[in-house]
N, C-alpha and C. Protein backbone atom coordinates (compact mmCIF):
# COMPACT_ATOMS: atom_id res chain seq x y z
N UNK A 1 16.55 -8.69 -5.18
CA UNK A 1 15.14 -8.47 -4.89
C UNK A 1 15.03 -7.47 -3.76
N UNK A 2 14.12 -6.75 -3.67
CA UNK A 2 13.32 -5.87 -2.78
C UNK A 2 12.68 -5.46 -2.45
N UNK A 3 12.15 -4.99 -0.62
CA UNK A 3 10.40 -4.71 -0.22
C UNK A 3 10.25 -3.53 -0.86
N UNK A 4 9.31 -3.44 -0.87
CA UNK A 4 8.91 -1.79 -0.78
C UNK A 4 8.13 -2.21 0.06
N UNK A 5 8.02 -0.97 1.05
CA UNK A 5 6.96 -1.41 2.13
C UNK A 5 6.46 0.20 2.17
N UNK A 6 5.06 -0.02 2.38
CA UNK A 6 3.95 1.28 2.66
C UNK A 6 3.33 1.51 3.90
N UNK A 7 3.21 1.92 4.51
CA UNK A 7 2.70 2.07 5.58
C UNK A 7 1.40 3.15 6.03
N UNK A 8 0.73 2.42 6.75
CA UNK A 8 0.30 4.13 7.04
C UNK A 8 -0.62 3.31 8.73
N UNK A 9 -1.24 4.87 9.43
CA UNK A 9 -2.39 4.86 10.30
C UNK A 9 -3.32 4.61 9.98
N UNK A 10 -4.68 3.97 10.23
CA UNK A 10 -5.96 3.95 10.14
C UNK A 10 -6.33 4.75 11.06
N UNK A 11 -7.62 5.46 10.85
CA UNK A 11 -8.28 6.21 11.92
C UNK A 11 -8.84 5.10 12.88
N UNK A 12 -9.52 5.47 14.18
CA UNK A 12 -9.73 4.74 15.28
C UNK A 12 -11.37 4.12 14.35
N UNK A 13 -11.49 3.11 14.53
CA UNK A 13 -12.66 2.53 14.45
C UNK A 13 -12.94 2.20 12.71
N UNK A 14 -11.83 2.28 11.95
CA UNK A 14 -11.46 2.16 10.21
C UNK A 14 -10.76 1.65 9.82
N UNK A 15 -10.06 1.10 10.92
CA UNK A 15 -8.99 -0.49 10.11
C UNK A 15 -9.52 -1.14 9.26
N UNK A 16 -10.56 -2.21 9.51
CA UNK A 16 -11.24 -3.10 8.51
C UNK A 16 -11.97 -2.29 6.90
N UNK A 17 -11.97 -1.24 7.38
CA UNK A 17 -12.20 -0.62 5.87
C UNK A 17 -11.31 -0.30 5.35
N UNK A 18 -10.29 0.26 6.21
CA UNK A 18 -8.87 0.82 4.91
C UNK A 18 -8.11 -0.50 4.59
N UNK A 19 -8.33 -1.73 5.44
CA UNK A 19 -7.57 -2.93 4.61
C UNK A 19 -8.76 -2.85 3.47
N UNK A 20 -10.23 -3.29 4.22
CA UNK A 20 -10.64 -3.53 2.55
C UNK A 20 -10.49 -2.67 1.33
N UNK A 21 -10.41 -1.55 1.36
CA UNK A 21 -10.34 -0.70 0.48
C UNK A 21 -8.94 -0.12 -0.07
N UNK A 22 -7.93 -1.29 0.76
CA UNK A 22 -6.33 -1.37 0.35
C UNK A 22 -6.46 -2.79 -0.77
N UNK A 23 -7.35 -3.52 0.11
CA UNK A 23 -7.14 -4.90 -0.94
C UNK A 23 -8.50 -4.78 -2.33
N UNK A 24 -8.67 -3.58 -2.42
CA UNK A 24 -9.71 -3.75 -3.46
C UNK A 24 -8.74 -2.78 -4.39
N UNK A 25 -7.81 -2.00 -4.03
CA UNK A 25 -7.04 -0.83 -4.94
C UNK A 25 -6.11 -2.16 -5.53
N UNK A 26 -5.72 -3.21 -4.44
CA UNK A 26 -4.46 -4.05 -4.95
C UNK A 26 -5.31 -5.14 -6.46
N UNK A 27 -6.24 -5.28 -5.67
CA UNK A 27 -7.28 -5.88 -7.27
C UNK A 27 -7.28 -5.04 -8.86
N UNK A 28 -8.02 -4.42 -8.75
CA UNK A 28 -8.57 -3.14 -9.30
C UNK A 28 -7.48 -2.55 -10.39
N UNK A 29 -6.48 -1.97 -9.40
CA UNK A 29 -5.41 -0.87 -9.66
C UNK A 29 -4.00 -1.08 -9.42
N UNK A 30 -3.63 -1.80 -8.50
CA UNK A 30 -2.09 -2.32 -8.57
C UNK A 30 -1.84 -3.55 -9.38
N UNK A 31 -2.97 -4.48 -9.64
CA UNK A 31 -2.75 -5.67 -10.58
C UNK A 31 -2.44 -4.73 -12.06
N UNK A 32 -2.59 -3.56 -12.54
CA UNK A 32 -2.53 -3.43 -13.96
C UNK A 32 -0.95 -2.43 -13.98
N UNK A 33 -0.26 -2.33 -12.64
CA UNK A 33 1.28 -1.57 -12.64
C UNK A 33 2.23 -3.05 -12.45
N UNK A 34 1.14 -4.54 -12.12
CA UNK A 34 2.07 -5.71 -11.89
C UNK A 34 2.23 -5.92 -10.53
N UNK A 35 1.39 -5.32 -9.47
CA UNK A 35 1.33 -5.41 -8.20
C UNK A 35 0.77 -6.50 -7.89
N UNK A 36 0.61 -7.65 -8.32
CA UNK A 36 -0.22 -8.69 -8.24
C UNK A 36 -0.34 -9.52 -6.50
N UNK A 37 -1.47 -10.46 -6.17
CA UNK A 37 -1.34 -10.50 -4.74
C UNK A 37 -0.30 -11.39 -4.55
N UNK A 38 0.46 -11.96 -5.51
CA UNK A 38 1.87 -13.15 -4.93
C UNK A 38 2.95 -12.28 -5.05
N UNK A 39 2.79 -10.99 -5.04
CA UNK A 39 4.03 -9.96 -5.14
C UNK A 39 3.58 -9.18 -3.62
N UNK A 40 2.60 -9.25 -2.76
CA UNK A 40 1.87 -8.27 -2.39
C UNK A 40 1.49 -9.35 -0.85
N UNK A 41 1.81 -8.31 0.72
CA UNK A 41 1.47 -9.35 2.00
C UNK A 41 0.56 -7.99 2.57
N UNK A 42 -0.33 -7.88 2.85
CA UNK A 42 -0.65 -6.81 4.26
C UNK A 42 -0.46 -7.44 5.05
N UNK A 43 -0.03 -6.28 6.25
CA UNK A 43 -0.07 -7.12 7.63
C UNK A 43 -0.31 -5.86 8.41
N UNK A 44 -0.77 -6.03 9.66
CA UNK A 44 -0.96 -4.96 11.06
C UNK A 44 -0.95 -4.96 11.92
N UNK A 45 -0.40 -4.31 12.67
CA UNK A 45 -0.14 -4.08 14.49
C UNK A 45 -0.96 -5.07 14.89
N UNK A 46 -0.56 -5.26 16.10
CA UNK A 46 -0.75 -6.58 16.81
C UNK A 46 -0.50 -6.52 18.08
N UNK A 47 0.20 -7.37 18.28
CA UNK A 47 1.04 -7.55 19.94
C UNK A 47 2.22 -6.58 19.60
N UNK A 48 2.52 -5.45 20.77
CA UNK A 48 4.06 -4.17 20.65
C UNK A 48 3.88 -3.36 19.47
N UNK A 49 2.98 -3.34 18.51
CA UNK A 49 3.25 -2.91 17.39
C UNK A 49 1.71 -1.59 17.63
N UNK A 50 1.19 -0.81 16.86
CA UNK A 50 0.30 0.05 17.38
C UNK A 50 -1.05 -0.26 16.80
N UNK A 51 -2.08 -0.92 17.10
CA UNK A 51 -3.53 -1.47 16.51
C UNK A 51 -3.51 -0.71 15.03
N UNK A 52 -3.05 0.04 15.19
CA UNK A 52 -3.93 1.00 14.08
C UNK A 52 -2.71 0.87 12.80
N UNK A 53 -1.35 0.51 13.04
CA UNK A 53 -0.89 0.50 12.06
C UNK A 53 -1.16 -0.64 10.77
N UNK A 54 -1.00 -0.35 9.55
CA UNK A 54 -1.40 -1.01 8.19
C UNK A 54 -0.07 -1.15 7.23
N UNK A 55 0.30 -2.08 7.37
CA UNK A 55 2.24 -1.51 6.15
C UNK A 55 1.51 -2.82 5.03
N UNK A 56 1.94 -2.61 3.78
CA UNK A 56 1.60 -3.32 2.74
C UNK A 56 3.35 -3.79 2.09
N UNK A 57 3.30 -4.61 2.06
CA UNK A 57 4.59 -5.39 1.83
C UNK A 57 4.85 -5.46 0.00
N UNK A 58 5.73 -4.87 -0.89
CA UNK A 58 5.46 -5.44 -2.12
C UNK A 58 6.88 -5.47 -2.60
N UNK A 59 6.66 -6.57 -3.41
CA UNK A 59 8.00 -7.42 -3.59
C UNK A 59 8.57 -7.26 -5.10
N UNK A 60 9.52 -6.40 -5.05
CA UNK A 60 10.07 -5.92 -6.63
C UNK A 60 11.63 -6.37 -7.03
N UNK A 61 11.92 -5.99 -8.13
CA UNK A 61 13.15 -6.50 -8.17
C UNK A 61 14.02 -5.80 -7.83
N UNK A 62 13.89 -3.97 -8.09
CA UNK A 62 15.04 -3.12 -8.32
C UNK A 62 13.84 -2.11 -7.99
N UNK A 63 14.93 -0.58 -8.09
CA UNK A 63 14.20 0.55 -7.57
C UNK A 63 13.86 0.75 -8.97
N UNK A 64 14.47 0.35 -10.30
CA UNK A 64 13.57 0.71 -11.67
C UNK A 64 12.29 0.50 -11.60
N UNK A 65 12.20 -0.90 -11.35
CA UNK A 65 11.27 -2.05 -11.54
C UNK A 65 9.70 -0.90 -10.73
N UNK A 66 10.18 -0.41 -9.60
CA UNK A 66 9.19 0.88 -8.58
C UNK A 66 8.67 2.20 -9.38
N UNK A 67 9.75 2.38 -9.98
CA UNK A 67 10.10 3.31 -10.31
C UNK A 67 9.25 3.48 -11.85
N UNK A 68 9.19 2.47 -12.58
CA UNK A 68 8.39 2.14 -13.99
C UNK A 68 6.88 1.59 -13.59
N UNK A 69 6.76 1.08 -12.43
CA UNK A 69 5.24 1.08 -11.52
C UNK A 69 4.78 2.17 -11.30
N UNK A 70 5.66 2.95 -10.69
CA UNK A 70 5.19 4.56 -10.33
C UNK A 70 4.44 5.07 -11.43
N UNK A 71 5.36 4.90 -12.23
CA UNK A 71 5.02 6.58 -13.10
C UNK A 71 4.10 5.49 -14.52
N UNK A 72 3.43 4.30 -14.20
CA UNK A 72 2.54 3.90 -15.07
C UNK A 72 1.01 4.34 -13.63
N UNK A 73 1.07 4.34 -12.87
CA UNK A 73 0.17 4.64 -11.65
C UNK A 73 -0.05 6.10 -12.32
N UNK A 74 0.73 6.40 -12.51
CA UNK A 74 0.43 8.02 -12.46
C UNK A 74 -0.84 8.42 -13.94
N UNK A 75 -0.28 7.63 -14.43
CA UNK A 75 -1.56 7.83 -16.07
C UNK A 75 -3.09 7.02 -15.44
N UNK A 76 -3.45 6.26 -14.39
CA UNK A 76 -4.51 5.94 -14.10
C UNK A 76 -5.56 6.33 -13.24
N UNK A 77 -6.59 6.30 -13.83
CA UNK A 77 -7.70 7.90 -13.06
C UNK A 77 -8.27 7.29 -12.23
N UNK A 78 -8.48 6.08 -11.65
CA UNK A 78 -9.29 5.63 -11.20
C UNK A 78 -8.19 5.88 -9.77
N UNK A 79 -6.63 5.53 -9.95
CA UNK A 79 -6.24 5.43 -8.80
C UNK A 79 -6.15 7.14 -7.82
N UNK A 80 -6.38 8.23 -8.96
CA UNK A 80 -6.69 9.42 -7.90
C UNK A 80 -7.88 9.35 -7.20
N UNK A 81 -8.80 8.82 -7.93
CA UNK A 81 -10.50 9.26 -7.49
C UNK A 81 -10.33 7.98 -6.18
N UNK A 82 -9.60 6.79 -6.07
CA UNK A 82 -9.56 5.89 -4.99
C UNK A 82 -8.68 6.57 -3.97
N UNK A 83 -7.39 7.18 -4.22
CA UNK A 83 -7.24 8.07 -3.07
C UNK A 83 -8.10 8.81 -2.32
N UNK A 84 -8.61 9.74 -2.88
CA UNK A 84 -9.69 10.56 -2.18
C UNK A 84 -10.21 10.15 -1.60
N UNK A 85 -11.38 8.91 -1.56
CA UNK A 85 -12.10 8.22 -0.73
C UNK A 85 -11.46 7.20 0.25
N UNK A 86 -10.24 7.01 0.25
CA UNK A 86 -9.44 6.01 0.98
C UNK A 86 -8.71 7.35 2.29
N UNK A 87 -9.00 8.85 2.00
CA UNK A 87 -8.21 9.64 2.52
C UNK A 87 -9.44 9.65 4.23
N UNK A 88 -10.55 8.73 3.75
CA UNK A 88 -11.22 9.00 4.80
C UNK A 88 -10.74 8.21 5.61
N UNK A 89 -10.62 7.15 5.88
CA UNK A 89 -9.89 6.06 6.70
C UNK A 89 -8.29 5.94 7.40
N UNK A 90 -7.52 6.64 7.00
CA UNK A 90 -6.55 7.08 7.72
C UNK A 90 -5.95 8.39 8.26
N UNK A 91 -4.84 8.41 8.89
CA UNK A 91 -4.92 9.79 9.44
C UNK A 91 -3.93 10.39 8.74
N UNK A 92 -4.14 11.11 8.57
CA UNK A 92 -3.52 12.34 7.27
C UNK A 92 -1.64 12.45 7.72
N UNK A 93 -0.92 12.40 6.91
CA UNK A 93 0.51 12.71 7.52
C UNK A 93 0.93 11.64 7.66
N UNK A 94 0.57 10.27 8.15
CA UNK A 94 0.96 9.25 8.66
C UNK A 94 1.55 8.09 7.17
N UNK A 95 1.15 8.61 6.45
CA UNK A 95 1.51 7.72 5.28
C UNK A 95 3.28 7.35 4.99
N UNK A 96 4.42 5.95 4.91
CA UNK A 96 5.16 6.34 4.65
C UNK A 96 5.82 5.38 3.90
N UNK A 97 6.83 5.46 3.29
CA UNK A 97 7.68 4.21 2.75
C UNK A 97 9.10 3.80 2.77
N UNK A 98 9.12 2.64 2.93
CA UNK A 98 10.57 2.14 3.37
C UNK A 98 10.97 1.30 1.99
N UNK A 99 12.41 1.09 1.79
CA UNK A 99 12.29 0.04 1.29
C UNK A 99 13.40 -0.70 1.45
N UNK A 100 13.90 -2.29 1.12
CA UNK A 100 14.57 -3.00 1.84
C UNK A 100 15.19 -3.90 1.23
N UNK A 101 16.37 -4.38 0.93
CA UNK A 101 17.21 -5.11 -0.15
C UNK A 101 16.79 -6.81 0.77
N UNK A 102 16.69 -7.66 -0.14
CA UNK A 102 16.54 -8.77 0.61
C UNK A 102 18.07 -9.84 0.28
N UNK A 103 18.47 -10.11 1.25
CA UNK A 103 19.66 -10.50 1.16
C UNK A 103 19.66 -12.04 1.68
């Protein structure tokens, strides 16, 4: 098994919208690649960590398993036109991904 983890910045004063509008893409648009919310944790800066950061936790088996998510994401229109409007809430560049074997 393994994370994939996403990350990104929120702009100052747009946290609570880019989670909501992270957990409405995970409804919407990651439930139909199998992103479902018992596969799926947000979490964010806090105490040492930076207010503004947002990482989305998602729990796969293999880099196929990402990899056959990906490129079914890619045939769905709704998830470009939700980028665009989600591009308002964070800060540009800051977007990134890790991912992590669970042992």
């Amino acid at each position: 098994m393994m994370i994939a983890r996403w990350q990104f910045q929120a702009k100052f004063g747009y946290k609570n919208e880019a989670i909501k509008s992270i957990t409405n893409w995970y409804d919407e648009i990651g439930s139909q690649i199998g992103w479902t919310k018992n596969k799926v944790r947000i979490i964010t800066g806090s105490v040492g960590a930076s207010e503004a950061l947002v990482e989305c936790e998602i729990q796969i088996k293999d880099m196929k398993e990402l990899d056959a998510s990906w490129a079914k994401l890619a045939t769905i229109k709704k998830h470009k036109t939700w980028g665009k409007q989600f591009e308002k809430y964070i800060i540009s560049g800051s977007t990134k991904w890790d991912f992590y074997r669970v042992v």
